[in-house]
N, C-alpha and C. Protein backbone atom coordinates (compact mmCIF):
# COMPACT_ATOMS: atom_id res chain seq x y z
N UNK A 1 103.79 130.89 120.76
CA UNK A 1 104.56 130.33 119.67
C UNK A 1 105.23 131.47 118.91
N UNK A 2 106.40 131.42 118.31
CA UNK A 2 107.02 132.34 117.76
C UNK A 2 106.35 132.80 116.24
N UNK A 3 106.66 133.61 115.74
CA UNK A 3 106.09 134.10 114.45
C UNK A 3 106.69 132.95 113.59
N UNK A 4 105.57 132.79 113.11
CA UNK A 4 105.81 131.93 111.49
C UNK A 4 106.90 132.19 110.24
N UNK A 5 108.03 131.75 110.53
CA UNK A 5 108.62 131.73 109.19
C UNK A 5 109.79 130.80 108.57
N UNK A 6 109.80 130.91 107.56
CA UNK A 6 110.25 129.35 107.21
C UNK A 6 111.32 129.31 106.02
N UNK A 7 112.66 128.71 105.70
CA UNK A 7 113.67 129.27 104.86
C UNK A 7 113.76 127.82 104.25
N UNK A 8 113.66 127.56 103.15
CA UNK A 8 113.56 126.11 102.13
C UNK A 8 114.99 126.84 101.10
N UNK A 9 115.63 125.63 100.81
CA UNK A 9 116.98 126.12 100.03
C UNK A 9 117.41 124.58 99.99
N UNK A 10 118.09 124.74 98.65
CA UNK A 10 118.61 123.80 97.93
C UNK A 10 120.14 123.52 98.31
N UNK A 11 120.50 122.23 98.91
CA UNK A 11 121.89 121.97 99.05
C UNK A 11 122.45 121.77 98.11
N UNK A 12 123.54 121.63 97.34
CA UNK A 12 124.47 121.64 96.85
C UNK A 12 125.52 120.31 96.87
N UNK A 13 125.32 119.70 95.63
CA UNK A 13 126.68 118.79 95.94
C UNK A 13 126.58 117.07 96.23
N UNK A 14 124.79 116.93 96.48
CA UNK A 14 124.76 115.56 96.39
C UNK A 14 125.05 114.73 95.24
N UNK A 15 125.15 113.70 95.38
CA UNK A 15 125.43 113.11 94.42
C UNK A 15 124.37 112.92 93.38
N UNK A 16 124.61 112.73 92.00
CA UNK A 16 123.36 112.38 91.42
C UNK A 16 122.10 111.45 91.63
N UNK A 17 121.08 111.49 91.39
CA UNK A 17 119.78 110.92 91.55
C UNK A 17 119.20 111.43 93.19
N UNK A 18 120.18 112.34 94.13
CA UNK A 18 119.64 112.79 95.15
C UNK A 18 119.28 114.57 94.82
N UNK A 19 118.17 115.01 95.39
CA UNK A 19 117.67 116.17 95.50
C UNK A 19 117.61 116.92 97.66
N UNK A 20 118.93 117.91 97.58
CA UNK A 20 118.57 117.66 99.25
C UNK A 20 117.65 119.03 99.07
N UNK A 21 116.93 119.54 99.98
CA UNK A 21 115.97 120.74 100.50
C UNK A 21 116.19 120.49 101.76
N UNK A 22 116.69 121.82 102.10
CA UNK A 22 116.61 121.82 103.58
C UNK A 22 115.75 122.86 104.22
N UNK A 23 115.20 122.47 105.09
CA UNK A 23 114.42 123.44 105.69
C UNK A 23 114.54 124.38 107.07
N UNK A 24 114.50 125.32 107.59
CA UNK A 24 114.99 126.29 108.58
C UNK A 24 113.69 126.66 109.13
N UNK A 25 113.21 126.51 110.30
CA UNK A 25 111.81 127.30 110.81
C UNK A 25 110.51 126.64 111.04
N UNK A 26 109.75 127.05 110.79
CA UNK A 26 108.20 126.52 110.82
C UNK A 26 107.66 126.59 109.93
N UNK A 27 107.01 124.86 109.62
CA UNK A 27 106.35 124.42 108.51
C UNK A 27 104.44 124.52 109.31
N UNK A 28 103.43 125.69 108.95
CA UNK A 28 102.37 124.90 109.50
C UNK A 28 101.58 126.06 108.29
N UNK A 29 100.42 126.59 108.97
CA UNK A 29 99.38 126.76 107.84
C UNK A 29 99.75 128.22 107.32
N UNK A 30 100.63 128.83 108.03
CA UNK A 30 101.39 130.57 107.19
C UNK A 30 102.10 130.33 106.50
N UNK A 31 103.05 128.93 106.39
CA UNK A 31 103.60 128.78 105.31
C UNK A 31 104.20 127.90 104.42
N UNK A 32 103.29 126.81 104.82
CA UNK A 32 102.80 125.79 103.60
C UNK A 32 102.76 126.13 102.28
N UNK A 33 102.08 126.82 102.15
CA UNK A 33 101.65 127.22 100.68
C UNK A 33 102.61 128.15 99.55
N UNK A 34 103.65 128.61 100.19
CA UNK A 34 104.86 129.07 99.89
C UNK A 34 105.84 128.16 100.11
N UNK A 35 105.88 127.35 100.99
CA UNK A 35 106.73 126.18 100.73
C UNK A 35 106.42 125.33 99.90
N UNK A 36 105.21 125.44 99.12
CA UNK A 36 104.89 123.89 97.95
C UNK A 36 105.60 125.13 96.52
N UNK A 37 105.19 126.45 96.86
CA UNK A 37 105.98 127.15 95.77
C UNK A 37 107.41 127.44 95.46
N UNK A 38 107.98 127.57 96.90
CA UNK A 38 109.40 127.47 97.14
C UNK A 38 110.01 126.08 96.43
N UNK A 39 109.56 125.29 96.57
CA UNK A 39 109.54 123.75 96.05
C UNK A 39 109.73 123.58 94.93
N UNK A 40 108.50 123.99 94.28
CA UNK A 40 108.48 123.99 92.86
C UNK A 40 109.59 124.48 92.10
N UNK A 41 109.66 125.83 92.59
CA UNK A 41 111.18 126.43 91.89
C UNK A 41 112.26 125.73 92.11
N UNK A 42 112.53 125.37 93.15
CA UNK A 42 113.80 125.01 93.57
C UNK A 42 114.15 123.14 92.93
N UNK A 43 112.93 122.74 92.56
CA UNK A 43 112.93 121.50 91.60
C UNK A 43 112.47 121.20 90.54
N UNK A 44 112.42 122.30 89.70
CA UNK A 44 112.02 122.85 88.47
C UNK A 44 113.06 121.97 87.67
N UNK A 45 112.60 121.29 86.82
CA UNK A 45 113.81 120.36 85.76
C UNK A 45 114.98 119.81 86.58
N UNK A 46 114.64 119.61 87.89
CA UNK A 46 116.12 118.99 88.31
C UNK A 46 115.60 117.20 87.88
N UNK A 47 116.74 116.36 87.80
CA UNK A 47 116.47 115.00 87.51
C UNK A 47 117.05 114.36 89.25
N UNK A 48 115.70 113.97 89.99
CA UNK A 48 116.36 112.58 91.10
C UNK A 48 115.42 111.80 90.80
N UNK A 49 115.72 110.53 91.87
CA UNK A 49 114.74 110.01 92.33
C UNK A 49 114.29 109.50 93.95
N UNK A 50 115.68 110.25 94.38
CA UNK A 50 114.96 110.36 95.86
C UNK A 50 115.05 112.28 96.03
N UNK A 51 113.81 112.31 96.60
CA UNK A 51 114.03 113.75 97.23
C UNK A 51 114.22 113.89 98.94
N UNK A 52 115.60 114.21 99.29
CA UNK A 52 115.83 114.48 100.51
C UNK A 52 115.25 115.41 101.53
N UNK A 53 114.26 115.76 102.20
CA UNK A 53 114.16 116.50 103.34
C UNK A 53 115.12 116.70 104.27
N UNK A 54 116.00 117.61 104.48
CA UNK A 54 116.36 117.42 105.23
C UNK A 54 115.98 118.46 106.63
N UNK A 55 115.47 117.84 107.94
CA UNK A 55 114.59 118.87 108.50
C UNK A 55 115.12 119.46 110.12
N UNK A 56 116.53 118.90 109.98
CA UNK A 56 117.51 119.65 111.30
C UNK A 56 117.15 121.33 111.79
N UNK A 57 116.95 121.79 110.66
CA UNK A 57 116.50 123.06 111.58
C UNK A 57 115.19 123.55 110.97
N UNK A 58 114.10 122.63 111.20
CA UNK A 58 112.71 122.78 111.14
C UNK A 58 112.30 122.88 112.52
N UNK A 59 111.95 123.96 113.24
CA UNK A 59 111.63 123.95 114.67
C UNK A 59 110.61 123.50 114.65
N UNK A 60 109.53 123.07 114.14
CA UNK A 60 107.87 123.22 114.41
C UNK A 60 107.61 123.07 112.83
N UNK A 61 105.86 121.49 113.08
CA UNK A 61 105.36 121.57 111.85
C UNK A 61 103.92 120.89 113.04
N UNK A 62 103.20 121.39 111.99
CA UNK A 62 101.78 121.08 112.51
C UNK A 62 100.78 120.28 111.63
N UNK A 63 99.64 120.33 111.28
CA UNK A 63 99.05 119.37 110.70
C UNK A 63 99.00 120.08 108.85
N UNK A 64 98.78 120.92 108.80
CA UNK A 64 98.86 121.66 107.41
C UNK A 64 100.80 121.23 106.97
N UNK A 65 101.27 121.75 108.09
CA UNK A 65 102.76 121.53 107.38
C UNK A 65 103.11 119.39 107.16
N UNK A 66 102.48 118.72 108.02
CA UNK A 66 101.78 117.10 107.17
C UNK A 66 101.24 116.96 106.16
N UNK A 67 100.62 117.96 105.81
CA UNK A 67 99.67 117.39 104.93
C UNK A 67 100.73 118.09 103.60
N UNK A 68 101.44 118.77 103.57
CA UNK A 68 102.62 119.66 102.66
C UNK A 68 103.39 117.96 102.34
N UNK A 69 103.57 117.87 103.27
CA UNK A 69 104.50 116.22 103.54
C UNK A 69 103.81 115.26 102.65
N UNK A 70 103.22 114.83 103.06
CA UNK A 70 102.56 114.33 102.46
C UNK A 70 101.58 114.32 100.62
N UNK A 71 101.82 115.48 100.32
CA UNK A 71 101.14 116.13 99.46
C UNK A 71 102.20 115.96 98.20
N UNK A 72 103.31 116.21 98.61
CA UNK A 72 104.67 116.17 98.07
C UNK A 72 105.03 115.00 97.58
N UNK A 73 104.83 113.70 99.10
CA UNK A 73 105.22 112.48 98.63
C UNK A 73 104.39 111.79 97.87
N UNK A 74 102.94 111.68 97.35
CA UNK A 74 101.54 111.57 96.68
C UNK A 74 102.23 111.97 94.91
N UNK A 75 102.87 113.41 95.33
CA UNK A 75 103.06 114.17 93.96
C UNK A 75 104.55 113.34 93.09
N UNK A 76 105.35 113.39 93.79
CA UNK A 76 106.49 112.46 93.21
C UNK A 76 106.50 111.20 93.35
N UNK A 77 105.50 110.38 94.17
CA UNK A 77 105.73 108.91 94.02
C UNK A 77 105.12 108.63 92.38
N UNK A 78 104.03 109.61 92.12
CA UNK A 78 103.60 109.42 90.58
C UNK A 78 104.49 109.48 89.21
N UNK A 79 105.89 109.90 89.65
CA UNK A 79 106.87 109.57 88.98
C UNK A 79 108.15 108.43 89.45
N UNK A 80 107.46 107.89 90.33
CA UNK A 80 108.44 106.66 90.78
C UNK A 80 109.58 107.41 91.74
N UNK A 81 109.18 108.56 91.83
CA UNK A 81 110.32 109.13 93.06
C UNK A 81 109.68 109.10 94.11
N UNK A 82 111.36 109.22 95.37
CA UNK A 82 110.58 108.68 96.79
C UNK A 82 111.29 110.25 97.47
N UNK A 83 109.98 110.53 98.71
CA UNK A 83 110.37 111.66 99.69
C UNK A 83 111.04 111.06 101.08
N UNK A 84 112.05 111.57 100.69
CA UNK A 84 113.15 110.97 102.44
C UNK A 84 112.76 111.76 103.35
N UNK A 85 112.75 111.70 104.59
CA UNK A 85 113.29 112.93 105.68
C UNK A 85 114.34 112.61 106.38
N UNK A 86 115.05 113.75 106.64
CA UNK A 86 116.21 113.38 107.64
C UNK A 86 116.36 114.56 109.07
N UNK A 87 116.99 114.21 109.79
CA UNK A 87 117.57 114.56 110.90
C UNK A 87 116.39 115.49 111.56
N UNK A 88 114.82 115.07 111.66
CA UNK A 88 113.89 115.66 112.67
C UNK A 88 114.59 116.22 113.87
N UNK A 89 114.18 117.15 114.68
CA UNK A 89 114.08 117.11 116.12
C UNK A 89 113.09 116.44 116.75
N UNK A 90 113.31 116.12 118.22
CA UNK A 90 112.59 115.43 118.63
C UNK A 90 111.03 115.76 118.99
N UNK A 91 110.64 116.91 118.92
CA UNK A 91 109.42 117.36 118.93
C UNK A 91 108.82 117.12 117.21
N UNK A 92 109.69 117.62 116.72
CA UNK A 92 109.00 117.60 114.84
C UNK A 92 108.89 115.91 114.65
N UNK A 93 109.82 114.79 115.22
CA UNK A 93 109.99 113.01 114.99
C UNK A 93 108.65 112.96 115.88
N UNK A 94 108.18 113.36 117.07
CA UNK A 94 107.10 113.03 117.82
C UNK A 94 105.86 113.53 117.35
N UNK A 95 105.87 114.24 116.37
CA UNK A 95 104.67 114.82 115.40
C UNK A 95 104.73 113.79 114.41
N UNK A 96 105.60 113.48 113.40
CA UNK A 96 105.73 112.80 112.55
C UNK A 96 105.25 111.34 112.63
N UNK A 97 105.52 110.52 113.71
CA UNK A 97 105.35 109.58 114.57
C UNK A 97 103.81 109.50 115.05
N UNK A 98 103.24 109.84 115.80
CA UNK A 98 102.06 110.26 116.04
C UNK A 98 101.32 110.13 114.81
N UNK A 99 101.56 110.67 113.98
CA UNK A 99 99.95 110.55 112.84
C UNK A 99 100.60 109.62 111.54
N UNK A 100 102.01 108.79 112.21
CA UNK A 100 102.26 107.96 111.03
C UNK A 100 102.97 108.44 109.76
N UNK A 101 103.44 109.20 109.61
CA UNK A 101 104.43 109.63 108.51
C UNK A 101 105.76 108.82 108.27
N UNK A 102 106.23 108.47 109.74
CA UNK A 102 107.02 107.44 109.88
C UNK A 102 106.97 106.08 108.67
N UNK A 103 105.98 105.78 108.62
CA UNK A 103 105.40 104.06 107.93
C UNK A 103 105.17 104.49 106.62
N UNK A 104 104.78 105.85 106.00
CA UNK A 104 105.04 105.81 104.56
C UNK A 104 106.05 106.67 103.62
N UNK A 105 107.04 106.89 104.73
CA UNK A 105 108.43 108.01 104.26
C UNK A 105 109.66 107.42 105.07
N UNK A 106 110.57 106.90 104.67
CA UNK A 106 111.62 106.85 105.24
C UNK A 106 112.54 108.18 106.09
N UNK A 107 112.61 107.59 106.97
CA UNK A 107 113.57 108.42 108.19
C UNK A 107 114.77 108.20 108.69
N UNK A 108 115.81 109.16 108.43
CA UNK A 108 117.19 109.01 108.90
C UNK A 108 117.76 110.06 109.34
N UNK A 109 119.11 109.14 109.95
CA UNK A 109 119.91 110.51 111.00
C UNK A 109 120.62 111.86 110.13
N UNK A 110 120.93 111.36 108.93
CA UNK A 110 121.37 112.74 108.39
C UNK A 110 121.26 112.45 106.68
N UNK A 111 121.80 113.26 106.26
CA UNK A 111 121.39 113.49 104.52
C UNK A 111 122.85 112.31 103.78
N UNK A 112 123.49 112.19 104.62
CA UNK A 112 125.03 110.88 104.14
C UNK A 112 124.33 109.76 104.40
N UNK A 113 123.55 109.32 105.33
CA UNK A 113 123.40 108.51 105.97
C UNK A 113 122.12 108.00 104.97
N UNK A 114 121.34 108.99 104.87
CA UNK A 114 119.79 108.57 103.91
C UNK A 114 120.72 107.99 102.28
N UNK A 115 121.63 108.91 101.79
CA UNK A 115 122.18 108.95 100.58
C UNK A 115 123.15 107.06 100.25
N UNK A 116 123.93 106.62 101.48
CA UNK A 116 124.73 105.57 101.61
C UNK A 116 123.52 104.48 101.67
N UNK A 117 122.76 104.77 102.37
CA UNK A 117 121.71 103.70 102.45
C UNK A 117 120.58 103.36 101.28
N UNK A 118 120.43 104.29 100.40
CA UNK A 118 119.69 104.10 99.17
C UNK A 118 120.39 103.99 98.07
N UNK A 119 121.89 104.30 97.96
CA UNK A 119 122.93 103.93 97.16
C UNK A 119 122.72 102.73 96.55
């Protein structure tokens, strides 16, 4: 497996009440825990109420980088906000799928597509 590393950054430009994060790399147990901090900063006083994942160039997430997923969506549903994901690969959708992330996070083909549909 390649070395662990992982680039979280804030898109630019959605429309209001959307938050996109996109992610670049591998989400698993090297860097989870900098991604819930990366997080934090990067949604420090912002106002949504959906937060976008968007995870097109997330090569690889494992069970720690689920439970990040998950941990996230637990943390903002307590403010009535919801965690989207969008545009998996098909190895990261066949992880996701598998232990059910699917059935309590909405999934779509891209960050227009999640945004038009919760409009």
């Amino acid at each position: 497996m390649p070395e662990s590393n992982l680039v979280i950054s804030a898109k630019q430009g959605a429309p209001k009440r959307f938050q996109i994060i996109q992610f670049k790399g591998i989400l698993d147990e090297n860097t989870a825990s900098a991604a819930r901090s990366t997080l934090d900063q990067l949604v420090q006083g912002a106002v949504f109420s959906y937060l976008i994942f968007d995870l097109t160039e997330l090569s690889y997430i494992n069970s720690k980088g689920i439970g990040f997923l998950v941990s996230v969506h637990a943390h903002i549903s307590k403010n009535n906000q919801k965690l989207v994901l969008v545009n998996p690969n098909e190895s990261v959708n066949d992880v996701l799928t598998l232990v059910g992330v699917n059935t309590i996070m909405n999934c779509f083909a891209s960050p227009e597509e999640a945004i038009q549909s919760l409009s």
